[in-house]
C-alpha atoms as a PDB file:
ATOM      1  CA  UNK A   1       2.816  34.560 -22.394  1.00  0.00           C
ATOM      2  CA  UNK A   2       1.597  35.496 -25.901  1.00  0.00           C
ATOM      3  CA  UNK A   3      -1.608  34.357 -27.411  1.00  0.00           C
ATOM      4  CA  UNK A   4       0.149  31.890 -29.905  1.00  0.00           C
ATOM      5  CA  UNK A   5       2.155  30.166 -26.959  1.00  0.00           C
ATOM      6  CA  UNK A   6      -1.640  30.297 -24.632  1.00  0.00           C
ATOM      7  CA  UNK A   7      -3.294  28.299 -27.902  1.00  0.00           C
ATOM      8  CA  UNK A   8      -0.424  25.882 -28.682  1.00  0.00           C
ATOM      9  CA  UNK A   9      -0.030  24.614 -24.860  1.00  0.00           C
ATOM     10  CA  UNK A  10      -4.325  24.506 -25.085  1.00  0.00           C
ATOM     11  CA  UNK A  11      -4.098  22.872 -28.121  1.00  0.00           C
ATOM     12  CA  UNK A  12      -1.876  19.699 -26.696  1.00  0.00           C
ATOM     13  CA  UNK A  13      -3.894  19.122 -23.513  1.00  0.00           C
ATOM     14  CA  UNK A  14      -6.619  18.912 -25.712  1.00  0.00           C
ATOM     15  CA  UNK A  15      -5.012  16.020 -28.092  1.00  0.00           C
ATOM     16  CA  UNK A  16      -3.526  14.507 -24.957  1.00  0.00           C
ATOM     17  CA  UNK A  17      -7.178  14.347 -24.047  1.00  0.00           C
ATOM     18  CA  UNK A  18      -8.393  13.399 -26.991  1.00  0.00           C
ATOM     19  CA  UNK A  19      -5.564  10.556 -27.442  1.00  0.00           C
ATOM     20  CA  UNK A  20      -6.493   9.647 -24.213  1.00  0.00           C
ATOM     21  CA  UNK A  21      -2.716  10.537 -22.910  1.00  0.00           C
ATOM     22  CA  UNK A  22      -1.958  12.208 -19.389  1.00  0.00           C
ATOM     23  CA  UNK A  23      -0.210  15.174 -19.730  1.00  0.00           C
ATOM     24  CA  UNK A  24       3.572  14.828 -17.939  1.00  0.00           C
ATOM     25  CA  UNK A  25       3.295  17.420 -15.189  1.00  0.00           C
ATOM     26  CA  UNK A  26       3.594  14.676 -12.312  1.00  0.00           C
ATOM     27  CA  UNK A  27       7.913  14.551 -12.887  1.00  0.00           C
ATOM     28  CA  UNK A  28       9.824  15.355 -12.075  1.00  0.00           C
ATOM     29  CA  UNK A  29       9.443  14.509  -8.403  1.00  0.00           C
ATOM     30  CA  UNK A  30      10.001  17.157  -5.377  1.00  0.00           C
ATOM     31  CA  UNK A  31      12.352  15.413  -4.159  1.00  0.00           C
ATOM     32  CA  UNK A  32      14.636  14.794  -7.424  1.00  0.00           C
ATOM     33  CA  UNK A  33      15.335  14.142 -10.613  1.00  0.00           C
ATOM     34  CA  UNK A  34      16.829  10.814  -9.613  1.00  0.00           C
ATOM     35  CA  UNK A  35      14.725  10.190  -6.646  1.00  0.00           C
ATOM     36  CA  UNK A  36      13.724   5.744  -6.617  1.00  0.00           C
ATOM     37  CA  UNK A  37      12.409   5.856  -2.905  1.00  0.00           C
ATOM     38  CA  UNK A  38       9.349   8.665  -2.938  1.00  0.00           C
ATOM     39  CA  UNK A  39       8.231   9.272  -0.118  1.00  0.00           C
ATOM     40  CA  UNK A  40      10.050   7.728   2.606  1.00  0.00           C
ATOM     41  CA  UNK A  41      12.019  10.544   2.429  1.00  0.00           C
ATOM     42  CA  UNK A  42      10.121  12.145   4.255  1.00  0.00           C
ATOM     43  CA  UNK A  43      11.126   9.876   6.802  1.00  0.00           C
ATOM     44  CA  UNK A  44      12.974  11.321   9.809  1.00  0.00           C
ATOM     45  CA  UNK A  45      14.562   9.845  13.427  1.00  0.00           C
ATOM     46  CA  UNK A  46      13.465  12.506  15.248  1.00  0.00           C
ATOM     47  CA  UNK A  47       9.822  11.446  13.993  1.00  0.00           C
ATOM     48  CA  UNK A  48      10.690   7.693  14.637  1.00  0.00           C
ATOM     49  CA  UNK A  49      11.830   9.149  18.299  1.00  0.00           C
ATOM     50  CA  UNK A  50       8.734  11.209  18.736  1.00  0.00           C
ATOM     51  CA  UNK A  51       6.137   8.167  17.543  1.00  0.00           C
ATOM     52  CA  UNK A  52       8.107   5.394  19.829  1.00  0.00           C
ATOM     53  CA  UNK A  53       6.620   7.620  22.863  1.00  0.00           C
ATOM     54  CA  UNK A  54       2.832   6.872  21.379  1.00  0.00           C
ATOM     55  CA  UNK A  55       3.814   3.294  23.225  1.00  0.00           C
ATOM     56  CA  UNK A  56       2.544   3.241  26.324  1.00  0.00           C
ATOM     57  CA  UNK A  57       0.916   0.180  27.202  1.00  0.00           C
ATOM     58  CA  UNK A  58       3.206  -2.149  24.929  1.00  0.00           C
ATOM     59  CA  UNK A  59       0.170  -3.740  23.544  1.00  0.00           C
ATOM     60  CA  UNK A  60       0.760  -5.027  20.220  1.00  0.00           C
ATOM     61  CA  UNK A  61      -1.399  -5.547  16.821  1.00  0.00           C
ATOM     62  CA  UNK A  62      -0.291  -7.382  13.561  1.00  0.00           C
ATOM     63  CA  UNK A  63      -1.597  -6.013  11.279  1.00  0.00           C
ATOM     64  CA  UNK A  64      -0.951  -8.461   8.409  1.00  0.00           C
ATOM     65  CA  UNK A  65      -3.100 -11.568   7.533  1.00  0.00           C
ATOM     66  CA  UNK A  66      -2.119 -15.086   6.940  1.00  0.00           C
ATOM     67  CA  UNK A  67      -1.721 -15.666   3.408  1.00  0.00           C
ATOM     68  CA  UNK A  68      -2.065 -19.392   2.163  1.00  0.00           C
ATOM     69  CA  UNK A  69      -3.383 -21.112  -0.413  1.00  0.00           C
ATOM     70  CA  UNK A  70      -7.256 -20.104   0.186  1.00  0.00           C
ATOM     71  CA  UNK A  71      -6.424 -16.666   0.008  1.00  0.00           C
ATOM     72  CA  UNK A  72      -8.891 -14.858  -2.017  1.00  0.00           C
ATOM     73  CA  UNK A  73      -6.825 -12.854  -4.471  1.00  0.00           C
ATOM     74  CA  UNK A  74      -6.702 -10.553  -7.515  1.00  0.00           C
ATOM     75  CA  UNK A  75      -5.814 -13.237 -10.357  1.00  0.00           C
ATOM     76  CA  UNK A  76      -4.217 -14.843 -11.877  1.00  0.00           C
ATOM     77  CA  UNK A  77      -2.042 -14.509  -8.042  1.00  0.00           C
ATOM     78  CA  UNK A  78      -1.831 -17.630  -5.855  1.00  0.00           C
ATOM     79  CA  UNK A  79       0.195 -19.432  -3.185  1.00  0.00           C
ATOM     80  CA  UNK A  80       1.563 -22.771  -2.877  1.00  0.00           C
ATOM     81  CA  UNK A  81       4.080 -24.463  -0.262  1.00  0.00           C
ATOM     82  CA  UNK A  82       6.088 -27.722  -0.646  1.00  0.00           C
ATOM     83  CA  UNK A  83       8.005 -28.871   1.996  1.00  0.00           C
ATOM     84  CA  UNK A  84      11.132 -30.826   0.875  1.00  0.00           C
ATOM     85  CA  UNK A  85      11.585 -33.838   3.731  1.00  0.00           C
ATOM     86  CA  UNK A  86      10.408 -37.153   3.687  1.00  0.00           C
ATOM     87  CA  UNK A  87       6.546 -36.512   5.522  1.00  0.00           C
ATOM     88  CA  UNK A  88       6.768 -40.229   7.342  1.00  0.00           C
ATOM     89  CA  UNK A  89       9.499 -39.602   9.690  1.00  0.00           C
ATOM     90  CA  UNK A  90      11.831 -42.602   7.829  1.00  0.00           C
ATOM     91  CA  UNK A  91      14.413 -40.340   6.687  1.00  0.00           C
ATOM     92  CA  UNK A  92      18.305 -40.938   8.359  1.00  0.00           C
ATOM     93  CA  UNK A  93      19.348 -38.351  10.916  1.00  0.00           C
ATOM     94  CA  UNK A  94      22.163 -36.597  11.109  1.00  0.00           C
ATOM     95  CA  UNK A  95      24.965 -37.517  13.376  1.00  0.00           C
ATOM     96  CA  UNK A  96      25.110 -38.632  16.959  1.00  0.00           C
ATOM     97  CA  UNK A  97      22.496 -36.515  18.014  1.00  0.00           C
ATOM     98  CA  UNK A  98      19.938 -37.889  15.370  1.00  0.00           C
ATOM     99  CA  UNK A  99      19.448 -34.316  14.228  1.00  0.00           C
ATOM    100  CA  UNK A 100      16.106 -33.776  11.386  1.00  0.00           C
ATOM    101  CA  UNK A 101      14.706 -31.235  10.038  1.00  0.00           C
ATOM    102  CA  UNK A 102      12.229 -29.782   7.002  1.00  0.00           C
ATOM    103  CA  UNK A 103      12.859 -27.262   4.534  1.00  0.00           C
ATOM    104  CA  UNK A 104      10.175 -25.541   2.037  1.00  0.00           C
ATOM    105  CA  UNK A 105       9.734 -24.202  -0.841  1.00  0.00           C
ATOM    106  CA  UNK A 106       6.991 -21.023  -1.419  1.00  0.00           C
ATOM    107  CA  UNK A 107       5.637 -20.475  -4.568  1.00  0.00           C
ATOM    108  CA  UNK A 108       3.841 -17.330  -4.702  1.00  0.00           C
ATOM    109  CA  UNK A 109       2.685 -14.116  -6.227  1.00  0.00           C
ATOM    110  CA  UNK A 110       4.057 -11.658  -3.828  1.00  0.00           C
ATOM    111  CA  UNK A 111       1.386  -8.998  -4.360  1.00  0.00           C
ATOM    112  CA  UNK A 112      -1.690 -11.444  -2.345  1.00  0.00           C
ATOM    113  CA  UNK A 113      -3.052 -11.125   1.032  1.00  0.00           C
ATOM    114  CA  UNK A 114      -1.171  -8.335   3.199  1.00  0.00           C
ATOM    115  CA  UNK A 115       1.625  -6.452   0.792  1.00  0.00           C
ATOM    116  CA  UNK A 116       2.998  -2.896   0.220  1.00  0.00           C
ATOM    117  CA  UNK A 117       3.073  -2.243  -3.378  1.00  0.00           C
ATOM    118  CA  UNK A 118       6.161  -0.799  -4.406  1.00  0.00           C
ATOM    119  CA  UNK A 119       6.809   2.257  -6.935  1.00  0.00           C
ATOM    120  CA  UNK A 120       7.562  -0.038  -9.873  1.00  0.00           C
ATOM    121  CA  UNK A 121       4.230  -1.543  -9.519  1.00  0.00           C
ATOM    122  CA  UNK A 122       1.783   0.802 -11.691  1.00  0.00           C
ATOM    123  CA  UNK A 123       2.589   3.489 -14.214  1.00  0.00           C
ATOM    124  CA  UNK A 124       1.287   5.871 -16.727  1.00  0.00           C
ATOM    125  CA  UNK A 125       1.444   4.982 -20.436  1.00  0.00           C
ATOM    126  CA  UNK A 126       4.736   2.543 -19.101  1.00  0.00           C
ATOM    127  CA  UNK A 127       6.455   5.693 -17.414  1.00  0.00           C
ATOM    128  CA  UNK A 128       6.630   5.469 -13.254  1.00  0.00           C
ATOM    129  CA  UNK A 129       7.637   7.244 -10.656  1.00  0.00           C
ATOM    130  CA  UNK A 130       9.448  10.092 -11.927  1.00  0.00           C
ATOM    131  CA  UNK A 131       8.941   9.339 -15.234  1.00  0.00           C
ATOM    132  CA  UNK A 132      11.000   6.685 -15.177  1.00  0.00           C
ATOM    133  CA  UNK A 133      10.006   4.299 -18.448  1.00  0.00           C
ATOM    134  CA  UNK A 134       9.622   0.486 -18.081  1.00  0.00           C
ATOM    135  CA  UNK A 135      12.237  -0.330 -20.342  1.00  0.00           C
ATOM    136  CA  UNK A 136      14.398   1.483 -18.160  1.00  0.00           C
ATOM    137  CA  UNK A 137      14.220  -0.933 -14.717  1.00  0.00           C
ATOM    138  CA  UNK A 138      12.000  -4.073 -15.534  1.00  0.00           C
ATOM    139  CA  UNK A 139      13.318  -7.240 -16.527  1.00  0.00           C
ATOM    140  CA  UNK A 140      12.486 -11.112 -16.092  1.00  0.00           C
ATOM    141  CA  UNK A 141      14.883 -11.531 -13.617  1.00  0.00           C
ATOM    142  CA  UNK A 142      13.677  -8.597 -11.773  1.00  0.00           C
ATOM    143  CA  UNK A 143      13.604  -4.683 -10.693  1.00  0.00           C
ATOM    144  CA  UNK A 144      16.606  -3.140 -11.625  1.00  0.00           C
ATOM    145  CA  UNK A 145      15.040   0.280 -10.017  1.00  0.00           C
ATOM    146  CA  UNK A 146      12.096   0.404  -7.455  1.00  0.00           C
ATOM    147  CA  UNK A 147      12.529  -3.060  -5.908  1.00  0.00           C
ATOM    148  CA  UNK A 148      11.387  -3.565  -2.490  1.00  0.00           C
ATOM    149  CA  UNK A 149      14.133  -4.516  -0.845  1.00  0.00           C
ATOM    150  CA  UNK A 150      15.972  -1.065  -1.664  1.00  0.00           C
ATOM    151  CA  UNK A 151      12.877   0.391   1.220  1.00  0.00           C
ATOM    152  CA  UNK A 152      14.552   1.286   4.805  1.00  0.00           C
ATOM    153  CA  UNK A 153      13.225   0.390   7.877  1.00  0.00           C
ATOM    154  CA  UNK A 154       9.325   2.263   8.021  1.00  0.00           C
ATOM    155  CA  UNK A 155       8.889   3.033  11.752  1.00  0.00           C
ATOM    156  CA  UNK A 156       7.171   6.324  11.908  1.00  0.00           C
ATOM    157  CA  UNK A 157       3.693   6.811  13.993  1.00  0.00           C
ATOM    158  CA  UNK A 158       0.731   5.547  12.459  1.00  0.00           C
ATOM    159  CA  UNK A 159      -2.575   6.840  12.208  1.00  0.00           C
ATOM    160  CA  UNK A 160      -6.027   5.086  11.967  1.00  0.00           C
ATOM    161  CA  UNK A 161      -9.264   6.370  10.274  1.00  0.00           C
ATOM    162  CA  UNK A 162     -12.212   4.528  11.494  1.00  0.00           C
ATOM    163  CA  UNK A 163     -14.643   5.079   8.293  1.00  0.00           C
ATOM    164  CA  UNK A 164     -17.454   2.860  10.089  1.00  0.00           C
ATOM    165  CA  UNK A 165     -17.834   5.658  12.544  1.00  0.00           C
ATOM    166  CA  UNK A 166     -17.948   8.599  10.021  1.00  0.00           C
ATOM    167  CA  UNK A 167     -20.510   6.717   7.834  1.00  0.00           C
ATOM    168  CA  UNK A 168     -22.838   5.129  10.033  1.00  0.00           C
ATOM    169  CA  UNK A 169     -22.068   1.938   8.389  1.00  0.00           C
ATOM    170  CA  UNK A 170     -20.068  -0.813   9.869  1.00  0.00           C
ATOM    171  CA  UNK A 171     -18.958  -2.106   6.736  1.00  0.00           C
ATOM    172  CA  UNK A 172     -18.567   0.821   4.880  1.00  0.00           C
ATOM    173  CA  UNK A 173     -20.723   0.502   1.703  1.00  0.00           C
ATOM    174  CA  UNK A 174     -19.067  -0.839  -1.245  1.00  0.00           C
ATOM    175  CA  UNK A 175     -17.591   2.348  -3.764  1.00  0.00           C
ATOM    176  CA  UNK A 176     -18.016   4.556  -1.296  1.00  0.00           C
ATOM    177  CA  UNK A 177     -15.255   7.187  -1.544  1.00  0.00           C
ATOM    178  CA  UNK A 178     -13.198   9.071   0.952  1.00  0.00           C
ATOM    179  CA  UNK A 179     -11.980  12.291  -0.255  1.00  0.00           C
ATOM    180  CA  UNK A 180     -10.764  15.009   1.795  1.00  0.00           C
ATOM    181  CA  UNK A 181     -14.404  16.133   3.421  1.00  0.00           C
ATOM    182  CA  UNK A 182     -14.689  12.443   4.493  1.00  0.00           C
ATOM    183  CA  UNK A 183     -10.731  12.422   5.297  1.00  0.00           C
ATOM    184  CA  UNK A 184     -11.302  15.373   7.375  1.00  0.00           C
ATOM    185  CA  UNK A 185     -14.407  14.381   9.385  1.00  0.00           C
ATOM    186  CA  UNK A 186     -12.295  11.045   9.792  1.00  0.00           C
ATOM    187  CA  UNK A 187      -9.536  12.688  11.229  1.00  0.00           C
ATOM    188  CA  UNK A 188     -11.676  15.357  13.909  1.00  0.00           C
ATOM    189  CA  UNK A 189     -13.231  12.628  14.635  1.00  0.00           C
ATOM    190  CA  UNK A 190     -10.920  10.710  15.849  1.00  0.00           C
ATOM    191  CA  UNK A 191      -9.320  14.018  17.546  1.00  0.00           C
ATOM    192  CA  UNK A 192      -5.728  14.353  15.970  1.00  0.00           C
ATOM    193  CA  UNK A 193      -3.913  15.838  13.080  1.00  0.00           C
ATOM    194  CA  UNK A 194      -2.171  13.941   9.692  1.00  0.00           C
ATOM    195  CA  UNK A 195       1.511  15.107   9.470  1.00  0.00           C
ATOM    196  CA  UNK A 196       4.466  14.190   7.173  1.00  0.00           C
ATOM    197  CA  UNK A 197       5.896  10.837   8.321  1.00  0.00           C
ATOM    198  CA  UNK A 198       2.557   9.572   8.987  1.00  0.00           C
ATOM    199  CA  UNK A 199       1.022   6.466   7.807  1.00  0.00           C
ATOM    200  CA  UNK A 200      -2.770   6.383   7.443  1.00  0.00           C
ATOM    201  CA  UNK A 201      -4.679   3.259   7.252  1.00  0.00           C
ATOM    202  CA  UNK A 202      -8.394   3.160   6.999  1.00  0.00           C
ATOM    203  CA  UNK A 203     -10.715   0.906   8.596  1.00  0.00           C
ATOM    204  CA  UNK A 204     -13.860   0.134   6.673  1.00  0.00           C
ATOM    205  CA  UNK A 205     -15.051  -2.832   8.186  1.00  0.00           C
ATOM    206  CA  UNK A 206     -14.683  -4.685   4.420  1.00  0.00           C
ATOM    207  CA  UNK A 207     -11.843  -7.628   5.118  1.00  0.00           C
ATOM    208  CA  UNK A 208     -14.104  -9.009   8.843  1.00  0.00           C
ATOM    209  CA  UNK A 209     -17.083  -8.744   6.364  1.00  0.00           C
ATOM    210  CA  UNK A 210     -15.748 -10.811   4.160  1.00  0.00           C
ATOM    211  CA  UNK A 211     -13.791 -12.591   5.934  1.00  0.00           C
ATOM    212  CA  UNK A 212     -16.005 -16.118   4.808  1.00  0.00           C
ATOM    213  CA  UNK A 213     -15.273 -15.396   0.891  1.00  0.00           C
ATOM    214  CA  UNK A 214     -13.699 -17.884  -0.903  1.00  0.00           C
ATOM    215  CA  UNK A 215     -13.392 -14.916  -3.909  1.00  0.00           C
ATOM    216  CA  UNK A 216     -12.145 -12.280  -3.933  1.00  0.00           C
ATOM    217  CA  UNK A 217     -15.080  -9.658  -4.225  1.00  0.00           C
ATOM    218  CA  UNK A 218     -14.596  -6.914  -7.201  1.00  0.00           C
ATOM    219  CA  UNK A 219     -16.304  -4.078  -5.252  1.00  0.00           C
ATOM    220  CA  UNK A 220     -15.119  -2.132  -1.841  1.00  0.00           C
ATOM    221  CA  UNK A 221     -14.804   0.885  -0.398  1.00  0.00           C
ATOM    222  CA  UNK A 222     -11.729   3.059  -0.245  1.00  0.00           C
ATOM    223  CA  UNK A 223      -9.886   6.215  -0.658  1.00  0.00           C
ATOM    224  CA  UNK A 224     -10.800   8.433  -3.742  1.00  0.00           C
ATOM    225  CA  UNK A 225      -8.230  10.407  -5.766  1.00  0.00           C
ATOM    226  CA  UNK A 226      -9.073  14.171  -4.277  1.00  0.00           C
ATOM    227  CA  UNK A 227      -8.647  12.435  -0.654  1.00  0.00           C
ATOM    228  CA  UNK A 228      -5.098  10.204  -2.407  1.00  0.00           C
ATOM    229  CA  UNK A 229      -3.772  13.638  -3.504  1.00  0.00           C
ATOM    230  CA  UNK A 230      -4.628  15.740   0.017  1.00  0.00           C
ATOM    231  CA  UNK A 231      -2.933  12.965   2.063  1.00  0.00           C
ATOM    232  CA  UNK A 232       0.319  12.834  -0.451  1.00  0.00           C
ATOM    233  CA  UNK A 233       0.324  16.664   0.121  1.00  0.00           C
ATOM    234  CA  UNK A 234       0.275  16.218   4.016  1.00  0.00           C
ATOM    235  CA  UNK A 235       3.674  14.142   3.435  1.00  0.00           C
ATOM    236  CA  UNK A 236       2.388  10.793   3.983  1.00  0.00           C
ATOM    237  CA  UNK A 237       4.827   8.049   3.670  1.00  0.00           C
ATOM    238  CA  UNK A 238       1.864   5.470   3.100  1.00  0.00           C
ATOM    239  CA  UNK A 239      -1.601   4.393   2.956  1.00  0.00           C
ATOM    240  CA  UNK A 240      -3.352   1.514   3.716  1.00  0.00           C
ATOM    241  CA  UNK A 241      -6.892  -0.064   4.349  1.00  0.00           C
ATOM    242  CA  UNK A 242      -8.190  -3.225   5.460  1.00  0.00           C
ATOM    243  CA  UNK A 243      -9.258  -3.308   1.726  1.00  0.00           C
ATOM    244  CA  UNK A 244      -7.406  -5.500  -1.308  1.00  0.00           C
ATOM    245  CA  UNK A 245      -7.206  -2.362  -3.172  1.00  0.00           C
ATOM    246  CA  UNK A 246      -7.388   0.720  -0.942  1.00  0.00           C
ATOM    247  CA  UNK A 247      -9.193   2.536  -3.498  1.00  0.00           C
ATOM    248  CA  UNK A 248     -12.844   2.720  -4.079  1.00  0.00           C
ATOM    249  CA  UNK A 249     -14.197   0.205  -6.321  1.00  0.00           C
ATOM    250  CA  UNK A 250     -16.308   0.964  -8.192  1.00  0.00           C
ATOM    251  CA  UNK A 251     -13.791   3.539  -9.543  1.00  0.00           C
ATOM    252  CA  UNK A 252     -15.142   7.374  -9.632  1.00  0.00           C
ATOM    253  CA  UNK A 253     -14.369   7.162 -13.042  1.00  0.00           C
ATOM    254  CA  UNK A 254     -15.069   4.331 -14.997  1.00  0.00           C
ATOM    255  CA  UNK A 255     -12.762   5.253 -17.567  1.00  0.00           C
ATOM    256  CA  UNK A 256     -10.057   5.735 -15.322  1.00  0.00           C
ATOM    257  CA  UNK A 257      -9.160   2.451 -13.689  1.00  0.00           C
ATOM    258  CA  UNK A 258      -6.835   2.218 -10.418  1.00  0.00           C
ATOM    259  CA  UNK A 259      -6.266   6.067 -10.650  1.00  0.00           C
ATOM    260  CA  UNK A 260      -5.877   6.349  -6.528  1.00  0.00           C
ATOM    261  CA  UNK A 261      -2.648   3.945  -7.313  1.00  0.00           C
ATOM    262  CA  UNK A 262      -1.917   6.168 -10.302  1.00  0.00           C
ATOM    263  CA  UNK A 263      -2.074   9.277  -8.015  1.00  0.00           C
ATOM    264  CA  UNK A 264      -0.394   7.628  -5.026  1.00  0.00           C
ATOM    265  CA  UNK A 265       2.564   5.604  -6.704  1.00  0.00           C
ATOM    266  CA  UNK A 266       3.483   7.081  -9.822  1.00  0.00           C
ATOM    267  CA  UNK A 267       2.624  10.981  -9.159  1.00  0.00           C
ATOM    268  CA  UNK A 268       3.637  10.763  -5.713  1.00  0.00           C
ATOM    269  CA  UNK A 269       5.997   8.257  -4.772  1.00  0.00           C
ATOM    270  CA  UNK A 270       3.792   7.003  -1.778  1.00  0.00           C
ATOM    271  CA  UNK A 271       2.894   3.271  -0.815  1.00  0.00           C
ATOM    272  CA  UNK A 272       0.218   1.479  -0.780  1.00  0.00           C
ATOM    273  CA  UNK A 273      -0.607  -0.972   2.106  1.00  0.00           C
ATOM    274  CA  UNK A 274      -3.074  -3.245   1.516  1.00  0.00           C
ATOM    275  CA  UNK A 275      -5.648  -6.102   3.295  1.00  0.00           C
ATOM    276  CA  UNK A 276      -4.170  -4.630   6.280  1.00  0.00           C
ATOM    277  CA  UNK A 277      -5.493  -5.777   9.489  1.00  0.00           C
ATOM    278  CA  UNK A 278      -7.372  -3.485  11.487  1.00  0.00           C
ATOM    279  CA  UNK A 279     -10.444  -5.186  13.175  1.00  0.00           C
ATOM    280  CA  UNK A 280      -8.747  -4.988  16.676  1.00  0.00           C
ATOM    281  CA  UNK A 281      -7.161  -1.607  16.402  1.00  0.00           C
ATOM    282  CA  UNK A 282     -10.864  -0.118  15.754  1.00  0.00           C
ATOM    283  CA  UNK A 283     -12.448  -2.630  18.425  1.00  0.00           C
ATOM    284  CA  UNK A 284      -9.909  -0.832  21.129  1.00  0.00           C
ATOM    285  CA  UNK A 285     -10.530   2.968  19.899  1.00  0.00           C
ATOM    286  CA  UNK A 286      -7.135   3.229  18.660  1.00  0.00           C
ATOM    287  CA  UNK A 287      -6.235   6.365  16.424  1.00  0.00           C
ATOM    288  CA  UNK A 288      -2.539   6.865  16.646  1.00  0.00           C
ATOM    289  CA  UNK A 289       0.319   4.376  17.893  1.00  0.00           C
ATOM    290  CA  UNK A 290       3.733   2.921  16.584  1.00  0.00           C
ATOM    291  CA  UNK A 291       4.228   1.782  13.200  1.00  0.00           C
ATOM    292  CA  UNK A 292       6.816  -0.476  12.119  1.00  0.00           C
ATOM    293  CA  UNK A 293       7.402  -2.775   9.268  1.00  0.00           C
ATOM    294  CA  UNK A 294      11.209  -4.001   7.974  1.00  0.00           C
ATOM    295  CA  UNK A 295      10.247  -4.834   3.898  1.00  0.00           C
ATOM    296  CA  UNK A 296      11.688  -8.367   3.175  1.00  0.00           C
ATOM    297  CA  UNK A 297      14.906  -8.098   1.457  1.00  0.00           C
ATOM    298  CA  UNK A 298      13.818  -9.700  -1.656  1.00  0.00           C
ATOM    299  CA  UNK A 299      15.783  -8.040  -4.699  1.00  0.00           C
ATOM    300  CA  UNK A 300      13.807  -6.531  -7.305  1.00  0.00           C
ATOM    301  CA  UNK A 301      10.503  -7.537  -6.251  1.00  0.00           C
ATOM    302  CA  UNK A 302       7.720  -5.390  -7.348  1.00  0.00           C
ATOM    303  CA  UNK A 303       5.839  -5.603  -4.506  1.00  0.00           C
ATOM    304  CA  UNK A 304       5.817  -7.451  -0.501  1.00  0.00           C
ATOM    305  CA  UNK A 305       3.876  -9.783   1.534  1.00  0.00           C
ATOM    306  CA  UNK A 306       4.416  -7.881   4.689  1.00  0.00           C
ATOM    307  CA  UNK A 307       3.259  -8.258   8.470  1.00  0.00           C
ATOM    308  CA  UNK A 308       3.313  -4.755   9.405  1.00  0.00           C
ATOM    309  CA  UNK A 309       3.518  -4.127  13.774  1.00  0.00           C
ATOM    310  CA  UNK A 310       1.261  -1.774  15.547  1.00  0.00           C
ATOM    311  CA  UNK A 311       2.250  -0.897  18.997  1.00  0.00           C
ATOM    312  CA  UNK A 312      -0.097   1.486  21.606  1.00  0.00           C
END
């Protein structure tokens, strides 16, 4: 490369920093120019096959929380329910057999309480997952690209990474940030190895110590960007925490808000599950076991409540 060309690529990093622009090296994606499902591709039956013999008690954990209307959330999200019968029982049955019944309606931000966020939920400058721009899949009426209900079937093994024990803290100290040296004492200490296929969720002890908020609280800890990029490197298909946001709040960089769901989402292609429920996995030393979780087919949805399944 010639001096000229050196000093002219130099030159634009420095106005994209200096505009306060990312430079475009995350897309196209590895697996595509046209790729809309990131990293579940990675996804595999003879790793589904290989996880399903992790089950061998049959014990099983949900790991999703009941979302209602005291649900602390990020705002302006909330839930409401309305159930459409007659609540004093005078309505007229139907037919001989005097059959009744109720029916409901659920209003609700589907990105509060337990959810997987989906690709078309954060971008860079409007551009997502491979580079795709906003104008190219969102409308009012919904995703036209990156909607939920286009995810297969996740059933893969899953991995836990019990933060409590690697800090000394039980919960985990607010910002605190897990980046690969924290990721890596996590996983020897739990005594197994991250593959691709795997989803890694992180206990922190953060949703049973707050379990009594009626707010949601700004501040947790969670993964940190070096430790978001390592895992999508390993071929992670997802990662959660027991955390609203997964990431570490306050963010490393001030400047640079939600840049774990920056890294994981947009550069990456990989999901984010969050408030996952992982009190009782931790309680019973549980590092590896069964994941599954079947996305609600809700078209174009940017995002899921979900009850994800844990089975040992």
């Amino acid at each position: 490369m010639t001096r000229l060309g050196l000093a002219s690529i130099c030159a634009a990093a420095l106005a994209a920093c200096a505009t306060g622009q990312e430079a475009a090296d995350w897309y196209p994606s590895k697996y595509g120019p046209d790729d809309r499902l990131g990293a579940v591709n990675n996804l595999t039956p003879e790793k589904t096959a290989e996880a399903a013999k992790l089950i061998t008690t049959g014990k099983t954990y949900a790991l999703g929380m009941t979302t209602g209307r005291d649900t602390p959330a990020y705002g302006p999200r909330e839930y409401d329910v309305t159930i459409l019968q007659l609540s004093d029982g005078s309505g007229t049955p139907l037919g001989t057999n005097l059959a009744t019944g109720n029916d409901d309606i659920v209003d609700v931000w589907v990105g509060i309480g337990s959810q997987i966020d989906g690709l078309g939920h954060m971008g860079i400058d409007h551009q997502y997952y491979n580079g795709v721009s906003v104008a190219d899949f969102v409308t009012p009426a919904g995703l036209t690209q990156f909607g939920t209900h286009a995810l297969p079937p996740i059933a893969t093994r899953g991995i836990l990474l019990d933060m409590t024990k690697v800090t000394g803290a039980d919960p985990v100290p607010d910002g605190t940030a897990f980046n690969r040296a924290e990721i890596d004492a996590a996983v020897e200490t739990a005594g197994i190895t991250i593959e691709s296929d795997d989803v890694v969720i992180f206990h922190t002890g953060y949703m049973a110590a707050n379990a009594d908020n009626d707010t949601l609280k700004q501040t947790e800890p969670g993964i940190g960007v070096e430790g978001a990029q390592y895992l999508a490197d390993l071929g992670v298909v997802a990662v959660g925490s027991d955390t609203w946001a997964v990431e570490a709040i306050p963010f490393e960089n001030e400047t640079r808000p939600f840049d774990v769901h920056l890294t994981l989402l947009a550069k990456n292609g990989v999901y984010i599950l969050e408030n996952m429920v992982t009190e009782e996995l931790a309680a019973d030393g549980v590092t590896e076991f069964f994941f599954s979780l079947g996305v609600p087919k809700l078209e174009g949805t940017v995002q899921a409540i979900i009850n994800p399944v844990a089975i040992r």
